[in-house]
PDB file of N, CA and C in Angstrom:
ATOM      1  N   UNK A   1     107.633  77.315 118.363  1.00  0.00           N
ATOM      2  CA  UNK A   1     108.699  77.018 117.469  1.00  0.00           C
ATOM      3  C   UNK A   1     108.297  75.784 116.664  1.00  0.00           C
ATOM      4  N   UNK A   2     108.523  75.854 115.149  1.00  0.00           N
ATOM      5  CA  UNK A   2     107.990  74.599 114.214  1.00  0.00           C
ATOM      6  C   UNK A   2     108.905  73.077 114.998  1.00  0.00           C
ATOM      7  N   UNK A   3     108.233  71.993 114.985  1.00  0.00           N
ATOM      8  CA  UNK A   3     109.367  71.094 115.248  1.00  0.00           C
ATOM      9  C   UNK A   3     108.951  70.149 113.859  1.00  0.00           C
ATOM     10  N   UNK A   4     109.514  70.373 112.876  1.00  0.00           N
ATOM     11  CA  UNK A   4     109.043  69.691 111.331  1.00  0.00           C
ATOM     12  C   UNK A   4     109.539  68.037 111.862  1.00  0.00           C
ATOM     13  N   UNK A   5     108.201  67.495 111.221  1.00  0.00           N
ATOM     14  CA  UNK A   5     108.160  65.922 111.224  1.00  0.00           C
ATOM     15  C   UNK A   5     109.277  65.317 110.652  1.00  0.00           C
ATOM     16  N   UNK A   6     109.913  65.725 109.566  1.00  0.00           N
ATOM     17  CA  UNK A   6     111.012  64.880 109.130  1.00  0.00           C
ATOM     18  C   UNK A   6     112.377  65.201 110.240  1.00  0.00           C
ATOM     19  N   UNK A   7     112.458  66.746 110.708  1.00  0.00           N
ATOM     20  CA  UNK A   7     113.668  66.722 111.604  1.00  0.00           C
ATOM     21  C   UNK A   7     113.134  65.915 113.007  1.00  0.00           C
ATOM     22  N   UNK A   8     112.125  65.671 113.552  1.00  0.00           N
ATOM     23  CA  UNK A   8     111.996  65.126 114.730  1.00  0.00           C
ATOM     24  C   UNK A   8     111.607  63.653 114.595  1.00  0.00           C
ATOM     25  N   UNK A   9     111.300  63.024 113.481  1.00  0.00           N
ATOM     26  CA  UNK A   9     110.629  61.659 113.580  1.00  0.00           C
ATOM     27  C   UNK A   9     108.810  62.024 114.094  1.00  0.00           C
ATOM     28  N   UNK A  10     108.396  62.565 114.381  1.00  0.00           N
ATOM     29  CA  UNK A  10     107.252  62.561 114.690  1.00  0.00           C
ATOM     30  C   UNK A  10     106.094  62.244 113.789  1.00  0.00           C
ATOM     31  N   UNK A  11     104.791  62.024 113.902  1.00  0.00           N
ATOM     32  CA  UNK A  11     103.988  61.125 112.953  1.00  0.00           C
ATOM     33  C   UNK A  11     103.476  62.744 112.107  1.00  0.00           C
ATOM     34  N   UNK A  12     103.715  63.939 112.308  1.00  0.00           N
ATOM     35  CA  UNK A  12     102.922  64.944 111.787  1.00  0.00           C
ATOM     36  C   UNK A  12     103.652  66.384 112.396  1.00  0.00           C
ATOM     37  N   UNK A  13     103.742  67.361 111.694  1.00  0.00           N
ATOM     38  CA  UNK A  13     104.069  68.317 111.757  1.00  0.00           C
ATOM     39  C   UNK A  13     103.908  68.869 113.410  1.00  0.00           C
ATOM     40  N   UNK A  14     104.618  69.392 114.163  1.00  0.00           N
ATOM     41  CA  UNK A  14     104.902  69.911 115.343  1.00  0.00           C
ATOM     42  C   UNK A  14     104.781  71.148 115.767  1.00  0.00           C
ATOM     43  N   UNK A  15     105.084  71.686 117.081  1.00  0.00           N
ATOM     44  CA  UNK A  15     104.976  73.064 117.953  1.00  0.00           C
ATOM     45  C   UNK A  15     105.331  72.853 119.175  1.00  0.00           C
ATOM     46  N   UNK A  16     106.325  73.372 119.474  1.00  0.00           N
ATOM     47  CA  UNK A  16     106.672  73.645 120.247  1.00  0.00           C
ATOM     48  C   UNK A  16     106.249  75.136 121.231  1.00  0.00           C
ATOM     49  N   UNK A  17     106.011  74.956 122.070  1.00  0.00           N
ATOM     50  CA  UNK A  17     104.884  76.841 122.614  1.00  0.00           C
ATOM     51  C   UNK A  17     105.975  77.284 124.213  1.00  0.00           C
ATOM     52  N   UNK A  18     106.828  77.773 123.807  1.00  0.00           N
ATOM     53  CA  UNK A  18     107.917  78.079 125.357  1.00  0.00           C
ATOM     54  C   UNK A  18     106.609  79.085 126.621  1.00  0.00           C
ATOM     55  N   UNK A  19     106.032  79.697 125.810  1.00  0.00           N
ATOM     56  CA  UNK A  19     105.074  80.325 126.789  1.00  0.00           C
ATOM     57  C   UNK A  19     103.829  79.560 127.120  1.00  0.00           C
ATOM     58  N   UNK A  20     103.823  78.362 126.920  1.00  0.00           N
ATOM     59  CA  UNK A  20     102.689  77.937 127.727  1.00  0.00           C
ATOM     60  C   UNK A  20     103.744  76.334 128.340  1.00  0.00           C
ATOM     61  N   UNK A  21     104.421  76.252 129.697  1.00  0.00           N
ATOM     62  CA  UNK A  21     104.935  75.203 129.772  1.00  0.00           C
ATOM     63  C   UNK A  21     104.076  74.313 131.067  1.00  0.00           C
ATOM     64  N   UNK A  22     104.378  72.992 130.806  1.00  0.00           N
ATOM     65  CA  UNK A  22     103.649  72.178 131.892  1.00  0.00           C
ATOM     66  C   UNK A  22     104.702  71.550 132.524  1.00  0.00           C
ATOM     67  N   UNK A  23     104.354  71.022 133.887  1.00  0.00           N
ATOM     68  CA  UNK A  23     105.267  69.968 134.893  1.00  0.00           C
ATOM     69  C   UNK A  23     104.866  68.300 134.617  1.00  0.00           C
ATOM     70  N   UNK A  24     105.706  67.252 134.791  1.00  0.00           N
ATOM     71  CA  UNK A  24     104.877  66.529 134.399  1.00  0.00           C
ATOM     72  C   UNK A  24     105.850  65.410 135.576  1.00  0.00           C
ATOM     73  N   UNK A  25     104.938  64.449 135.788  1.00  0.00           N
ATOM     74  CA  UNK A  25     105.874  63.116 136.482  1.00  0.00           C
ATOM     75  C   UNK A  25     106.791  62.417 135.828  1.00  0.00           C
ATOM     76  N   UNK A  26     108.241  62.389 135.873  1.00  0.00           N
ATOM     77  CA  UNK A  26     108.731  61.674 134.894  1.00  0.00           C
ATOM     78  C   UNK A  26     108.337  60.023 134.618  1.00  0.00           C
ATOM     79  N   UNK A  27     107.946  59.686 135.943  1.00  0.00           N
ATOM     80  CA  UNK A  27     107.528  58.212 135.608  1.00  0.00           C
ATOM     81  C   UNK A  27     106.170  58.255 134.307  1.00  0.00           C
ATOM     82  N   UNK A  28     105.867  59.220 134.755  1.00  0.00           N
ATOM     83  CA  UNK A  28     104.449  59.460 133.503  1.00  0.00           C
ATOM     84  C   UNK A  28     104.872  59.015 132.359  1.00  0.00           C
ATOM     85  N   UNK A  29     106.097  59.305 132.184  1.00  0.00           N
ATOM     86  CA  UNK A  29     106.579  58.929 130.180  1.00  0.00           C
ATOM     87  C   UNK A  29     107.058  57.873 130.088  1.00  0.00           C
ATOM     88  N   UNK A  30     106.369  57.008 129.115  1.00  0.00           N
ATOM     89  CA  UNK A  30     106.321  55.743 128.796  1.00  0.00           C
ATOM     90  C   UNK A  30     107.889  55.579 127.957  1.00  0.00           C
ATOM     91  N   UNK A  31     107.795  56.247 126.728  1.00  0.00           N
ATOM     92  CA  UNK A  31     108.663  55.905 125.977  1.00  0.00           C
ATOM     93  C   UNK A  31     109.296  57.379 124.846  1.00  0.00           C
ATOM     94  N   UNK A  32     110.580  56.924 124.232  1.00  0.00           N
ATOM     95  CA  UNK A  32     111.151  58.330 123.484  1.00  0.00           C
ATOM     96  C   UNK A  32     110.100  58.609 122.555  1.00  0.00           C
ATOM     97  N   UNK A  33     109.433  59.451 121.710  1.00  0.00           N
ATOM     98  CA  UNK A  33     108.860  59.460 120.724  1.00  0.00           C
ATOM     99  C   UNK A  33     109.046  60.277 119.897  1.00  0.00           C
ATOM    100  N   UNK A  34     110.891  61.215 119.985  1.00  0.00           N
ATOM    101  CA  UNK A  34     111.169  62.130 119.121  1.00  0.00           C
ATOM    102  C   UNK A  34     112.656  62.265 119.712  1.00  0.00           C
ATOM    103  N   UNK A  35     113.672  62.991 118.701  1.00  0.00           N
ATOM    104  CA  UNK A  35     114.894  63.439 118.615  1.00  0.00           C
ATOM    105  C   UNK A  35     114.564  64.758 118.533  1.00  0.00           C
ATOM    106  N   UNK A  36     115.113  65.630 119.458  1.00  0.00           N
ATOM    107  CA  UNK A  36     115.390  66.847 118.762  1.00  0.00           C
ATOM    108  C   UNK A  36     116.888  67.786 118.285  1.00  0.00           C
ATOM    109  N   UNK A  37     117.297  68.460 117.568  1.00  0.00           N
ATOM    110  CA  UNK A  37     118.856  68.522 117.036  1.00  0.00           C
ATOM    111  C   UNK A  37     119.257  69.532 118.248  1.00  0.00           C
ATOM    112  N   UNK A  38     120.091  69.436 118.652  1.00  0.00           N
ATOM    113  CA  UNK A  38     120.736  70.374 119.768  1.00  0.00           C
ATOM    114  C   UNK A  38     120.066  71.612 119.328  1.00  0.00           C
ATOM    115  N   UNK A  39     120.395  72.445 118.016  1.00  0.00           N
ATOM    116  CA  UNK A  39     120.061  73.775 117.552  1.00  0.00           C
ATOM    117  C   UNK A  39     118.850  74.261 118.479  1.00  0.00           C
ATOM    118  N   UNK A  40     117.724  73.182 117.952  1.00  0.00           N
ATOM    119  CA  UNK A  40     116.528  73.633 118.106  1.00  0.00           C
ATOM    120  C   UNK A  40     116.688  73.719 119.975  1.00  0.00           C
ATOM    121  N   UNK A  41     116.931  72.915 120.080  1.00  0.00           N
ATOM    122  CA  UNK A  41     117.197  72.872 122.166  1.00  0.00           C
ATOM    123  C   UNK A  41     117.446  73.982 122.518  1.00  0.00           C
ATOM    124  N   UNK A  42     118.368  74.905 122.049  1.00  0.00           N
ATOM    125  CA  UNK A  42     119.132  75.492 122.253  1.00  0.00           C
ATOM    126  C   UNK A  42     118.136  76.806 121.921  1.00  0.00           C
ATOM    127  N   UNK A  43     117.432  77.155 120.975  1.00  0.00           N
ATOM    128  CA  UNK A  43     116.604  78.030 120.693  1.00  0.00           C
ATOM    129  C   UNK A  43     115.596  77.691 121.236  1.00  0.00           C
ATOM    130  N   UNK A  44     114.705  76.408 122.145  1.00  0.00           N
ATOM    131  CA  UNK A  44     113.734  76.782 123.103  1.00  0.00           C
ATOM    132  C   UNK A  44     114.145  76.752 124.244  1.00  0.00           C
ATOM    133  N   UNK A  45     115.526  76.443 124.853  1.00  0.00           N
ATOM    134  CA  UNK A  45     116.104  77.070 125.991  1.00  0.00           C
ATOM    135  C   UNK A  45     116.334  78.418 126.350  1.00  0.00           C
ATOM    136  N   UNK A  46     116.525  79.315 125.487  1.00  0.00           N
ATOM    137  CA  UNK A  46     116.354  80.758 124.897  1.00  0.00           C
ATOM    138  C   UNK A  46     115.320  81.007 124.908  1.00  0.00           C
ATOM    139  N   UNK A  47     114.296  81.124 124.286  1.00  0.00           N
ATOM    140  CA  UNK A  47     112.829  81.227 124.191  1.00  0.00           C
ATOM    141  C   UNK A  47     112.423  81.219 125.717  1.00  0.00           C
ATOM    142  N   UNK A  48     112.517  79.779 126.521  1.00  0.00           N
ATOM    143  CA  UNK A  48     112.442  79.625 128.035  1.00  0.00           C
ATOM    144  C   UNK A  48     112.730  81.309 128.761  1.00  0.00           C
ATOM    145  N   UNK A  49     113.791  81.180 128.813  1.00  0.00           N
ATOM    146  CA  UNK A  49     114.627  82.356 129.127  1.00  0.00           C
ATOM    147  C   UNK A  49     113.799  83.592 129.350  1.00  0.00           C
ATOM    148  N   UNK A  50     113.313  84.262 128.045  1.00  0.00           N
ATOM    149  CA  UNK A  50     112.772  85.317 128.061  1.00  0.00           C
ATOM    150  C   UNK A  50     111.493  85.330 128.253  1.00  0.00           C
ATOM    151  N   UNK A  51     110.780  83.996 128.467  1.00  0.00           N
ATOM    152  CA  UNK A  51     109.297  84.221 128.846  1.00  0.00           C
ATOM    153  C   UNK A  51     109.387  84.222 130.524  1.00  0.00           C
ATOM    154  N   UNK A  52     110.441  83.591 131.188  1.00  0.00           N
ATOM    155  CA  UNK A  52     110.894  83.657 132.739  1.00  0.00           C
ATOM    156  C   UNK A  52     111.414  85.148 132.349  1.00  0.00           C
ATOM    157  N   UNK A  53     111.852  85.945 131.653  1.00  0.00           N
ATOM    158  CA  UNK A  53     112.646  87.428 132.542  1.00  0.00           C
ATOM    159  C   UNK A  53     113.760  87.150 132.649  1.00  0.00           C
ATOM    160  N   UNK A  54     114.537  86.671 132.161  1.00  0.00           N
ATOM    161  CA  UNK A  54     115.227  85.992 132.702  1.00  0.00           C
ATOM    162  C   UNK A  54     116.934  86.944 131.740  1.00  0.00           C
TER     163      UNK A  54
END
């Protein structure tokens, strides 16, 4: 899914990939480095969904 630099703050155009997901330590993340708008949440929570079967 596109995550465009001006809707997220990010330094460069984005991707989001629901079929390839990783686990990660939360202590691992330093700091915020993006907003995303509910919409889009909401359409890779969906996305999630159907790559689980779900």
């Amino acid at each position: 899914m596109p995550l465009p630099a001006r809707m997220t703050r990010l330094p460069k155009e984005s991707v989001a990939n629901v079929s390839q997901i990783v686990t990660l330590d939360k202590a691992l993340l330093e700091e915020r480095v993006a907003r995303i708008p509910q919409r889009k949440i909401d359409l890779l929570l969906a996305g999630i969904e159907i790559v689980l079967g779900r």
